[in-house]
C-alpha atoms as a PDB file:
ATOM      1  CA  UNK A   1     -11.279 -18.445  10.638  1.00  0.00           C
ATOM      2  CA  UNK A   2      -9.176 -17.133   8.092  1.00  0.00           C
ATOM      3  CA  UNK A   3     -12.281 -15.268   6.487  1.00  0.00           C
ATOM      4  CA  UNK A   4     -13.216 -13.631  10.017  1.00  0.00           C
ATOM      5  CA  UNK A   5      -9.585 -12.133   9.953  1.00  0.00           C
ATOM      6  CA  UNK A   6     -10.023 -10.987   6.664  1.00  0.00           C
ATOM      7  CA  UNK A   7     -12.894  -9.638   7.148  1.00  0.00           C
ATOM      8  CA  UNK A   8     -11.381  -7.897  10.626  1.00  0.00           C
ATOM      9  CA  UNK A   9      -8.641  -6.696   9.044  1.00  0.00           C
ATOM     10  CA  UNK A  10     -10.474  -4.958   6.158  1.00  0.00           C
ATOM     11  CA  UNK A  11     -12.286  -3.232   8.761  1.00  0.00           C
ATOM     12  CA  UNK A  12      -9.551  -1.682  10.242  1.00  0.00           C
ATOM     13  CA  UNK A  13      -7.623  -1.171   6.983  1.00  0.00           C
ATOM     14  CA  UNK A  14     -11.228   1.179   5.957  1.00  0.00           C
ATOM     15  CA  UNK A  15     -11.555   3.001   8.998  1.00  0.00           C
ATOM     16  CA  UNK A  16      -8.051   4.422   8.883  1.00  0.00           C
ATOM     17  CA  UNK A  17      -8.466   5.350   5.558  1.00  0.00           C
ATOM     18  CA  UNK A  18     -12.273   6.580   4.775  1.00  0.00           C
ATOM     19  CA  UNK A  19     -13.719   6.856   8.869  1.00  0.00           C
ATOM     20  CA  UNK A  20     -15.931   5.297  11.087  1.00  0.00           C
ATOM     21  CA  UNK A  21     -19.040   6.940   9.058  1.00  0.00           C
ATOM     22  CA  UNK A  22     -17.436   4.765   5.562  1.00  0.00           C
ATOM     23  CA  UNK A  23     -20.539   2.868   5.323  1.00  0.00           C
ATOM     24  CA  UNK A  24     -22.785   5.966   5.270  1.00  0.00           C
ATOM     25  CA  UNK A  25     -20.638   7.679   3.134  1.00  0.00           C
ATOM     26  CA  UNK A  26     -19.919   4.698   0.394  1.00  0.00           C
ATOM     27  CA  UNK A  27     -24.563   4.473   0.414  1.00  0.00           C
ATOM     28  CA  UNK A  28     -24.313   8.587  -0.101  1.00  0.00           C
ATOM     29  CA  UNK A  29     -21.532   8.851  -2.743  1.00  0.00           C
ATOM     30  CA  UNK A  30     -22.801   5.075  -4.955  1.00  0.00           C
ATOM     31  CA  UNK A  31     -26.461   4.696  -4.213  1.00  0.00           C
ATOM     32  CA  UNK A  32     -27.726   8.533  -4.702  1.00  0.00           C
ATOM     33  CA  UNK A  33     -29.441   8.974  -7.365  1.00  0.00           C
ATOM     34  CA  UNK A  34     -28.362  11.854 -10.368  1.00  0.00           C
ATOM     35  CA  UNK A  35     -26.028  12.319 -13.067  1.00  0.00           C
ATOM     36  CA  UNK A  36     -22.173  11.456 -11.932  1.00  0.00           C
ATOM     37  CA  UNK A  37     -19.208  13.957 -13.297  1.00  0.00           C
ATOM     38  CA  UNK A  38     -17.868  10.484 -14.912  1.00  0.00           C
ATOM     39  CA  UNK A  39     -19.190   7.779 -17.123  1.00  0.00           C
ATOM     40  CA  UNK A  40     -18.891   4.510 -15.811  1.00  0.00           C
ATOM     41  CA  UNK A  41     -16.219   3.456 -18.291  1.00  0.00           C
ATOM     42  CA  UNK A  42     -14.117   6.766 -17.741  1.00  0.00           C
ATOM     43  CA  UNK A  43     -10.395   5.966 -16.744  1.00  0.00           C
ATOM     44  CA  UNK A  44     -10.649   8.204 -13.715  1.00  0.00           C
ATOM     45  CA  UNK A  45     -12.782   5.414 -12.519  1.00  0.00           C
ATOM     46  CA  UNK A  46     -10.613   2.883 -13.228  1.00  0.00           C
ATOM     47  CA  UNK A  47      -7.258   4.571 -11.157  1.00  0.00           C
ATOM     48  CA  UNK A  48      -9.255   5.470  -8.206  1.00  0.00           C
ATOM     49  CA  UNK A  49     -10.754   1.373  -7.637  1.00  0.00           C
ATOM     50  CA  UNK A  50      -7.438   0.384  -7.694  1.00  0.00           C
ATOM     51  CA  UNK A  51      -5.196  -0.071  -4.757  1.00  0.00           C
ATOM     52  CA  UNK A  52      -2.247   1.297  -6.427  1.00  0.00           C
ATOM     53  CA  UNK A  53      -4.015   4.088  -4.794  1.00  0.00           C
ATOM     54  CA  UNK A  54      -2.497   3.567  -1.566  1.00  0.00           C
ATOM     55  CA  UNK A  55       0.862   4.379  -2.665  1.00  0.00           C
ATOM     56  CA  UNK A  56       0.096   6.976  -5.024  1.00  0.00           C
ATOM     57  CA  UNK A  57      -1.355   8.705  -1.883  1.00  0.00           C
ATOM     58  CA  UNK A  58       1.782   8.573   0.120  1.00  0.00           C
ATOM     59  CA  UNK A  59       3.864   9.328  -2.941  1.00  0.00           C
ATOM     60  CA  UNK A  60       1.427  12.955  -3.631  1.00  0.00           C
ATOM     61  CA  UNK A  61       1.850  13.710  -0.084  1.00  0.00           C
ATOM     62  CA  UNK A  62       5.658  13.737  -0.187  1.00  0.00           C
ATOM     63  CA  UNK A  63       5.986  15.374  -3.528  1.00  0.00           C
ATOM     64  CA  UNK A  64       3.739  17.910  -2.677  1.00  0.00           C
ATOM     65  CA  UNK A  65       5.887  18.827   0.568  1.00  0.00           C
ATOM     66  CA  UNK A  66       8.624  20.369  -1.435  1.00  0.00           C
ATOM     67  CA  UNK A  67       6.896  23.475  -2.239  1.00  0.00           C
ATOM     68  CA  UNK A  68       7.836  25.790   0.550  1.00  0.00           C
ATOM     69  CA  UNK A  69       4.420  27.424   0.339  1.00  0.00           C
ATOM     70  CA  UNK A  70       1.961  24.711   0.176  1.00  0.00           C
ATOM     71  CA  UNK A  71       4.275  22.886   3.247  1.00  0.00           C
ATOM     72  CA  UNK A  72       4.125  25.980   4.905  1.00  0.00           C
ATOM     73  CA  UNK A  73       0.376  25.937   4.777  1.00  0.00           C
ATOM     74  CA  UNK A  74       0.263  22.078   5.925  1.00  0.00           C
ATOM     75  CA  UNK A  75       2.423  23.151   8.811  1.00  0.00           C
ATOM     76  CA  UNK A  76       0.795  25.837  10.265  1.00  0.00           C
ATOM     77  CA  UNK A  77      -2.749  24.893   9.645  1.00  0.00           C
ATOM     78  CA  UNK A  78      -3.034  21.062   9.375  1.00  0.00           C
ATOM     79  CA  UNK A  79      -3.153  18.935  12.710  1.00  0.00           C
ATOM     80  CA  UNK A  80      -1.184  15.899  10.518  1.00  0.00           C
ATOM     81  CA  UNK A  81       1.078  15.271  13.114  1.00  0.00           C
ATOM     82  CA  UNK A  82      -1.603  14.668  15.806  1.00  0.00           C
ATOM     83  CA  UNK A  83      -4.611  13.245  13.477  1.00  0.00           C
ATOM     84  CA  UNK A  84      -2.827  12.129  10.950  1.00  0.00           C
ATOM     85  CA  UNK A  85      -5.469   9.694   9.216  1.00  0.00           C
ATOM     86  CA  UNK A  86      -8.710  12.489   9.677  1.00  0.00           C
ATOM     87  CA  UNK A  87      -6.264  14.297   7.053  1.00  0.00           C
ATOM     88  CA  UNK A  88      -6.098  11.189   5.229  1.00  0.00           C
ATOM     89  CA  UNK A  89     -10.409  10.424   5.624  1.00  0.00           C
ATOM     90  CA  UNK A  90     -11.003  14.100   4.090  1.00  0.00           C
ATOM     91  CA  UNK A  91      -8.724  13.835   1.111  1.00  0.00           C
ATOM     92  CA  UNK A  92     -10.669  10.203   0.544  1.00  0.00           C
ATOM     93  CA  UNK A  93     -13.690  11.189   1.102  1.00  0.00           C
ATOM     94  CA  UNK A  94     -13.233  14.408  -1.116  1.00  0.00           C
ATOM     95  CA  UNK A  95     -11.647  12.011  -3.523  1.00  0.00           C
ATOM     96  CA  UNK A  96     -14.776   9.055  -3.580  1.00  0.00           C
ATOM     97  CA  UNK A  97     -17.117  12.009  -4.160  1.00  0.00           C
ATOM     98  CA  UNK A  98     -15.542  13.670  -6.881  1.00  0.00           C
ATOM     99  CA  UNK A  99     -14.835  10.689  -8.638  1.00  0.00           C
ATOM    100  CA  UNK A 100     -18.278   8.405  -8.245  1.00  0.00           C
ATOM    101  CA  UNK A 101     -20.563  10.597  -6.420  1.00  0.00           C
ATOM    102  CA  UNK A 102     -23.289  12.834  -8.178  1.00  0.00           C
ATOM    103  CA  UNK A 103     -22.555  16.169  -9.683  1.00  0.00           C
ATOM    104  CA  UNK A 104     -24.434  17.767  -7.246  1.00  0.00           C
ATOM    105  CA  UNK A 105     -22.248  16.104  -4.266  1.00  0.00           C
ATOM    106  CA  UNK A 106     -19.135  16.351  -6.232  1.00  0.00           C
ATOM    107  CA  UNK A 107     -19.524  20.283  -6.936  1.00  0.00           C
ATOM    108  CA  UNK A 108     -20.884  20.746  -3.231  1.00  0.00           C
ATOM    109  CA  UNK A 109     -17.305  19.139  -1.946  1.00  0.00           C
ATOM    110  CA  UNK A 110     -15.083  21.493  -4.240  1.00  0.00           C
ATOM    111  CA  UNK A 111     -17.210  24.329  -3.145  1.00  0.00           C
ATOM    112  CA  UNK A 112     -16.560  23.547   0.860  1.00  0.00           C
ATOM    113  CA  UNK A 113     -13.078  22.623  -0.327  1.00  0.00           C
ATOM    114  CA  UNK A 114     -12.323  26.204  -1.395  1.00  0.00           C
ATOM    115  CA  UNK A 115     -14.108  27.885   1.617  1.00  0.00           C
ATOM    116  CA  UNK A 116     -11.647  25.936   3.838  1.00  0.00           C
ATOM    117  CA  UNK A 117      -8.976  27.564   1.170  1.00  0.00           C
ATOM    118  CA  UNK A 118      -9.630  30.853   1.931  1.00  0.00           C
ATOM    119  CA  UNK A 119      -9.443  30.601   5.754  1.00  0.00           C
ATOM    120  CA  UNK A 120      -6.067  29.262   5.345  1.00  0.00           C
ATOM    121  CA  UNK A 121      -3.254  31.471   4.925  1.00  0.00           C
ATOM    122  CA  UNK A 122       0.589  33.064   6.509  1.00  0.00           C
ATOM    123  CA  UNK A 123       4.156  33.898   5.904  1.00  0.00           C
ATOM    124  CA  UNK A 124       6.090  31.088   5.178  1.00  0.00           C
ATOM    125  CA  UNK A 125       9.734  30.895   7.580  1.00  0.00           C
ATOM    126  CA  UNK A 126      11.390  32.222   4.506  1.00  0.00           C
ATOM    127  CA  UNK A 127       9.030  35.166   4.810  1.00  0.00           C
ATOM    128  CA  UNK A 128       7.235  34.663   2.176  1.00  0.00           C
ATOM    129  CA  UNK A 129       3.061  35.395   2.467  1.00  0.00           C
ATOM    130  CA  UNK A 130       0.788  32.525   1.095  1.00  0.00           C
ATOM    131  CA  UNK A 131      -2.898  31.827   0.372  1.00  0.00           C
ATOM    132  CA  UNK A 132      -3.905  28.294   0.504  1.00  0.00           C
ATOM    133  CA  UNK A 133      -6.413  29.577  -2.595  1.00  0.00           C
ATOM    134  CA  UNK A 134      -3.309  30.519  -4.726  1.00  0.00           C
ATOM    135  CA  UNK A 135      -4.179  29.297  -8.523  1.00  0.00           C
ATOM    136  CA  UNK A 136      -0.614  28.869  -8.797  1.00  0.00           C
ATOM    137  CA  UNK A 137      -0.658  26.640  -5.705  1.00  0.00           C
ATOM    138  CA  UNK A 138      -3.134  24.899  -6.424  1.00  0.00           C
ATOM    139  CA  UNK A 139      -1.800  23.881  -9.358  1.00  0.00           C
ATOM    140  CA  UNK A 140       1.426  22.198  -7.894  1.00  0.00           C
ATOM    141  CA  UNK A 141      -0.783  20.179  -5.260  1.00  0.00           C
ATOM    142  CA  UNK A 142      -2.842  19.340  -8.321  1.00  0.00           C
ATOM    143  CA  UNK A 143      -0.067  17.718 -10.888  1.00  0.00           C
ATOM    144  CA  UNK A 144       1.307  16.489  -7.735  1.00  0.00           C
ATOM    145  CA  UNK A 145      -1.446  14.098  -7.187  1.00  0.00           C
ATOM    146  CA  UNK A 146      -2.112  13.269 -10.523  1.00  0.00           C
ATOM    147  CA  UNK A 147       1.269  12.444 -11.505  1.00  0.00           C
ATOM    148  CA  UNK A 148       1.359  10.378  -8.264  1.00  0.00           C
ATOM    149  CA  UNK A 149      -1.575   8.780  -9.132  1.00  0.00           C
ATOM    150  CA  UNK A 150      -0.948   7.631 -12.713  1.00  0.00           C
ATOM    151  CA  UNK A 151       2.968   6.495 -11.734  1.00  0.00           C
ATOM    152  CA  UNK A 152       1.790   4.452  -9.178  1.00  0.00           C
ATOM    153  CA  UNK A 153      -0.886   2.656 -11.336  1.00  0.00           C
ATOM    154  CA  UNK A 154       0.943   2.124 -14.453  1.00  0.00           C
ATOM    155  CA  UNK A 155       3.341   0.457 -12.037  1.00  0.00           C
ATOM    156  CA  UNK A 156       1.415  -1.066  -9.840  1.00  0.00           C
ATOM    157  CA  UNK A 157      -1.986  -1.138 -11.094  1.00  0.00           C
ATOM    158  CA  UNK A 158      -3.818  -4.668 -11.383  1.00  0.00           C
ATOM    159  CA  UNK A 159      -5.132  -4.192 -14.621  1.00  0.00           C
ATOM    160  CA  UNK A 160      -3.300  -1.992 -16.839  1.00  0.00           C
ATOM    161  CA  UNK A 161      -5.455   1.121 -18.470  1.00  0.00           C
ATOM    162  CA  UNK A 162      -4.832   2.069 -21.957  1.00  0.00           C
ATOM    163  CA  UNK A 163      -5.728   5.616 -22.121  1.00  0.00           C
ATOM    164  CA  UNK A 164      -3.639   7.815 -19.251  1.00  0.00           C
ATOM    165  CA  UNK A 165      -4.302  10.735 -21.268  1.00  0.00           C
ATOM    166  CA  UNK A 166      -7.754  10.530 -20.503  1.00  0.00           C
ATOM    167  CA  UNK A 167      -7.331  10.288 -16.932  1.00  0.00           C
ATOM    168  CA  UNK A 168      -5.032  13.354 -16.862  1.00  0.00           C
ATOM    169  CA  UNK A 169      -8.410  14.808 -18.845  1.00  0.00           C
ATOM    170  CA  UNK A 170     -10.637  13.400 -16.432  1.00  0.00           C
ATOM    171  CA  UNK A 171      -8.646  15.080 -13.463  1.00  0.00           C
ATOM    172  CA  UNK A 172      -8.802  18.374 -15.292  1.00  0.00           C
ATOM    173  CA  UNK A 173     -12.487  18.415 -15.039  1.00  0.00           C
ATOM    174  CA  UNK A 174     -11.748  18.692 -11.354  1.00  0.00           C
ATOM    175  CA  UNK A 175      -9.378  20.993 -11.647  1.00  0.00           C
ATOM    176  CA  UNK A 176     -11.323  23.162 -13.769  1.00  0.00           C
ATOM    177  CA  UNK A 177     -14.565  23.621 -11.312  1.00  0.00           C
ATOM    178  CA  UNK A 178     -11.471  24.293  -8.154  1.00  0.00           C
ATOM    179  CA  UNK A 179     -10.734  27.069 -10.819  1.00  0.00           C
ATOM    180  CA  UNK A 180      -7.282  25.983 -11.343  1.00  0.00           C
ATOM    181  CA  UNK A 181      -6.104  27.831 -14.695  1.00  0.00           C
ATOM    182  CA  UNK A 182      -5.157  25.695 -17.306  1.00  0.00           C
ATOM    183  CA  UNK A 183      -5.007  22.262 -16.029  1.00  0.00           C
ATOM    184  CA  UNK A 184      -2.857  19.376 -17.869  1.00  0.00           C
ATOM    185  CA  UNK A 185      -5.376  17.187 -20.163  1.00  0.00           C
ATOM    186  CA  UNK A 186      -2.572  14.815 -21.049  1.00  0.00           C
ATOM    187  CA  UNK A 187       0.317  12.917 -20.045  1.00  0.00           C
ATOM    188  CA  UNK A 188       2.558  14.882 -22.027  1.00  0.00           C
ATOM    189  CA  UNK A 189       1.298  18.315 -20.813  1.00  0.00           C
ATOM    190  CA  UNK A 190       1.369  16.770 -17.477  1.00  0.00           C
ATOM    191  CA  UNK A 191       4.662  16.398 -17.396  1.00  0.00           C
ATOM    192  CA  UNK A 192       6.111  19.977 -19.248  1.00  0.00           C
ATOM    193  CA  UNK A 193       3.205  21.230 -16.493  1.00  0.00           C
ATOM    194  CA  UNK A 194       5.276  19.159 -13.310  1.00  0.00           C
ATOM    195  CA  UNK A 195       8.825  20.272 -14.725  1.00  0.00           C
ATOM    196  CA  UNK A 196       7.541  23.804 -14.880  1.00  0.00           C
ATOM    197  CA  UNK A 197       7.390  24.028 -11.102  1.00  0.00           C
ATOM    198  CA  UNK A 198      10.436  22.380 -10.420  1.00  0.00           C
ATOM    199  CA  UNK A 199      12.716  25.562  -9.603  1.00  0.00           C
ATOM    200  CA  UNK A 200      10.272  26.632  -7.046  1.00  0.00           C
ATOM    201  CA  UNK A 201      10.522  23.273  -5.108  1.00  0.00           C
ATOM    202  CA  UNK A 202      12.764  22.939  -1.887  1.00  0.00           C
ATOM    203  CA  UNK A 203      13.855  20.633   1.237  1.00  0.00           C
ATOM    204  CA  UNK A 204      12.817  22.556   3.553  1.00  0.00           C
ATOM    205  CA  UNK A 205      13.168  21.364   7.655  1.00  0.00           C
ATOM    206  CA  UNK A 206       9.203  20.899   7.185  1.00  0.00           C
ATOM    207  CA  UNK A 207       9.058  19.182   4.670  1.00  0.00           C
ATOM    208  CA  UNK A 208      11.708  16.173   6.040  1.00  0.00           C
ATOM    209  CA  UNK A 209      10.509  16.358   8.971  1.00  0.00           C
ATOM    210  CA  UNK A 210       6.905  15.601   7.473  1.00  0.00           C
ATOM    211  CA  UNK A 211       8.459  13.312   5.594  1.00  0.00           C
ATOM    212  CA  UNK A 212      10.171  11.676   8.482  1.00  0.00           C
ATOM    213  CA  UNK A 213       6.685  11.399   9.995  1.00  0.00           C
ATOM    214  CA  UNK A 214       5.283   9.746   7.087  1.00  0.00           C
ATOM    215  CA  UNK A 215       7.877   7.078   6.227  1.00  0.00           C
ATOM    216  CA  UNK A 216       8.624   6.040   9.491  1.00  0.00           C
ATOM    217  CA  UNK A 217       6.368   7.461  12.478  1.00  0.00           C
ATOM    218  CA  UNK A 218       2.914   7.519  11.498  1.00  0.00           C
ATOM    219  CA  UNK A 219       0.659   6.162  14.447  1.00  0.00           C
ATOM    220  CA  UNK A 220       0.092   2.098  13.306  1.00  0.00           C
ATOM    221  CA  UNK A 221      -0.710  -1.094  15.492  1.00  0.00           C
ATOM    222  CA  UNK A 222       1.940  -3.445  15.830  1.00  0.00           C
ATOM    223  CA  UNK A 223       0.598  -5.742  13.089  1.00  0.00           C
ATOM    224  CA  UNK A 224       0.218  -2.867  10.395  1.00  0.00           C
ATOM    225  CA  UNK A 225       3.796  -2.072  10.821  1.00  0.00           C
ATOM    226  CA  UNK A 226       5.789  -4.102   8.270  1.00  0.00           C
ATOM    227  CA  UNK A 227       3.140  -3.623   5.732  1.00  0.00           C
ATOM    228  CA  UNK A 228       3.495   0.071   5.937  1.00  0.00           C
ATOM    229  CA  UNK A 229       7.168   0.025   5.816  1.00  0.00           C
ATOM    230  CA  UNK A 230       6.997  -2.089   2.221  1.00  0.00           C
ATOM    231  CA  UNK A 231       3.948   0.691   1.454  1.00  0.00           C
ATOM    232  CA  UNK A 232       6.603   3.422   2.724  1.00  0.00           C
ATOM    233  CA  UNK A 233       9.703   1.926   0.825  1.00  0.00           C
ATOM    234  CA  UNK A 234       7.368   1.338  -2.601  1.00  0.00           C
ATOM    235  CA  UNK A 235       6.179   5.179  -2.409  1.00  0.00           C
ATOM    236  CA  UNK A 236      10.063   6.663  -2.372  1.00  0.00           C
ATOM    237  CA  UNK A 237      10.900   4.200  -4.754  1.00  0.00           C
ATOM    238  CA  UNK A 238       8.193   5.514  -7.267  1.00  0.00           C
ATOM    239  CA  UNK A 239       9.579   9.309  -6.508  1.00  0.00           C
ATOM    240  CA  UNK A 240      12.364  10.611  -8.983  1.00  0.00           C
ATOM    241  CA  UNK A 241      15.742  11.275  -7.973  1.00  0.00           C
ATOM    242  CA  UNK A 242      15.502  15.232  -8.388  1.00  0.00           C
ATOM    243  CA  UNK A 243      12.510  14.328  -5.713  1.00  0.00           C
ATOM    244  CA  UNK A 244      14.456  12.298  -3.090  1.00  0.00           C
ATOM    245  CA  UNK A 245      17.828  14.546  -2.784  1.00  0.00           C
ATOM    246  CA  UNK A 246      16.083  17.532  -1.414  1.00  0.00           C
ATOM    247  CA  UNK A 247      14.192  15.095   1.081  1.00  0.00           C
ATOM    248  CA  UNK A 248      17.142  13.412   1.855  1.00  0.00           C
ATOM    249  CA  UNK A 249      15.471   9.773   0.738  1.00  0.00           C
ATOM    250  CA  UNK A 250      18.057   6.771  -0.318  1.00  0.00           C
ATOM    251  CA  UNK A 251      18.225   5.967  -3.997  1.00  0.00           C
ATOM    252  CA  UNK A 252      18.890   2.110  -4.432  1.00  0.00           C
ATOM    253  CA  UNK A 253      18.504   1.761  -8.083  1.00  0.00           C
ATOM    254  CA  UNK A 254      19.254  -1.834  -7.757  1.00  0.00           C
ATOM    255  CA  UNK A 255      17.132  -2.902  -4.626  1.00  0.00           C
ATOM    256  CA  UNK A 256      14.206  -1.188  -5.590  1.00  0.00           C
ATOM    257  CA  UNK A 257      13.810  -2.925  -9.359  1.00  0.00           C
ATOM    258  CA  UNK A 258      14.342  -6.469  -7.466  1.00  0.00           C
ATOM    259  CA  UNK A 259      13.326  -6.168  -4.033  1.00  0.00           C
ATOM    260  CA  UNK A 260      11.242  -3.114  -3.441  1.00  0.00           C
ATOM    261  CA  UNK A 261       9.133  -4.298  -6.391  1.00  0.00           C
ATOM    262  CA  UNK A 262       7.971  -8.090  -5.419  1.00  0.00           C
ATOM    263  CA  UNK A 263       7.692  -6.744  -2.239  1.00  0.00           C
ATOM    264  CA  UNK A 264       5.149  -3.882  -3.591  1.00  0.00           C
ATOM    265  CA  UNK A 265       3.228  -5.869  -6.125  1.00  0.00           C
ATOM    266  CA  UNK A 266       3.175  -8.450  -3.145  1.00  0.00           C
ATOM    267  CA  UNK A 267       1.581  -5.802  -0.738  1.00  0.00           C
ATOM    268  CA  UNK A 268      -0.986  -5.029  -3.703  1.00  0.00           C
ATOM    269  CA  UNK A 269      -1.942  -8.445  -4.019  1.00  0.00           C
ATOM    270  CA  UNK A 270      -2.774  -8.574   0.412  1.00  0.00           C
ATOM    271  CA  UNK A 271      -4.804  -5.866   0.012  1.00  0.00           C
ATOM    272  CA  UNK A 272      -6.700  -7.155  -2.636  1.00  0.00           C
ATOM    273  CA  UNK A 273      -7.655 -10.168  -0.750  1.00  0.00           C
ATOM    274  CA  UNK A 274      -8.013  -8.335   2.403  1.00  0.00           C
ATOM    275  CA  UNK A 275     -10.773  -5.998   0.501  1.00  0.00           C
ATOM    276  CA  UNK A 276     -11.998  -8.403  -0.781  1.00  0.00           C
END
């Protein structure tokens, strides 16, 4: 019995996340045959198996929303608020391929990626005009995620990697082919690259308001519900200070290195066993 719930709930738990098509798309992205982007052993590899993931997803998605621009874009063009996890299926599928899929898949997505880009600009509400194809742009959304990423799995990781520069590197590659100029290729370049950006990023009404919808309204079944809110509370927790103010997020120094923490590393280890 307990394995049929498992097995139930890990259903569920992958449909959200990758789609109803996750079994056809895990055969296209592992079983094709062709030279992959990554070695087996590369640490890009490594980050994206582990379900640290989860959180460093949530945490990207609310970092990213303080630049005006690139929430401005989400806003007007993304349907988040009413399909809220076919958002989340394209980033993961887009993710999977890049990461363990052939080259010939993986340069395919960044290709339809960037199409989508161009369709996809406005004028922000401070008046401001945008291109979701901005280099500059780009490259926020970009150290976003990785820096998301990489916090959330040296914290949270199950097995901890000893080379983070060379998943910064590995990222890069991606970066280069979305023609992102000069990408970070290490942690330390990472972070002068994330600081660099930092007097461009606001709290706008959009962006707490997606954040709002994030942390505490996202569409969930009555059983998913608590997880999420540990998932939620472990994502702001993760976020620096500089990060939460604009957002209006609490800061509990002392609640999140007790509490916050056994309850994430606790939420890790579920979803390990639910995945199996």
């Amino acid at each position: 019995m307990l394995e049929a719930l498992r097995r139930q709930v890990s259903q569920g738990l992958f449909e959200k996340v990758v789609g109803p098509e996750r079994e056809e798309h895990a055969r296209r992205i592992h079983d094709a045959p062709g030279p992959r982007l990554f070695a087996d052993d590369r640490p890009i590899r490594h980050v994206h198996a582990d379900h640290a993931m989860f959180i460093g997803g949530l945490r990207a998605l609310l970092l990213q929303s303080l630049h005006p621009l690139a929430m401005a874009a989400v806003a007007q063009h993304s349907d988040y608020l009413t399909d809220p996890w076919g958002r989340l299926q394209r980033t993961s599928l887009f993710v999977g391929v890049t990461t363990y899929g052939t080259a010939e898949d993986a340069l395919k997505a960044v290709e339809r990626l960037g199409r989508v880009h161009r369709h996809i600009h406005g004028t922000a509400p401070d008046g401001r005009q945008y291109r979701a194809d901005d280099p500059h742009l780009l490259g926020w959304v970009h150290v976003a995620e990785v820096d998301s990423f990489l916090h959330c799995h040296r914290r949270y990781g199950e097995k901890p990697l000893d080379d983070y520069d060379g998943y910064v590197a590995d990222m890069a590659v991606v970066a280069d082919a979305m023609g992102i100029p000069d990408p970070p290729r290490t942690t330390a370049e990472l972070e002068a690259k994330l600081n660099s950006y930092r007097t461009e990023l606001r709290g706008t009404p959009e962006a707490r308001e997606a954040a709002k919808f994030l942390l505490l309204k996202a569409p969930l079944p009555l059983l998913a519900r608590g997880p999420y809110a540990i998932l939620s509370a472990t994502a702001v927790a993760t976020l620096p200070v500089w990060a939460r103010i604009p957002l209006r997020l609490p800061y509990l120094p002392i609640t999140e290195a007790t509490g916050v923490r056994v309850a994430g590393h606790a939420l890790m280890r579920g979803l390990r066993w639910v995945t199996g």
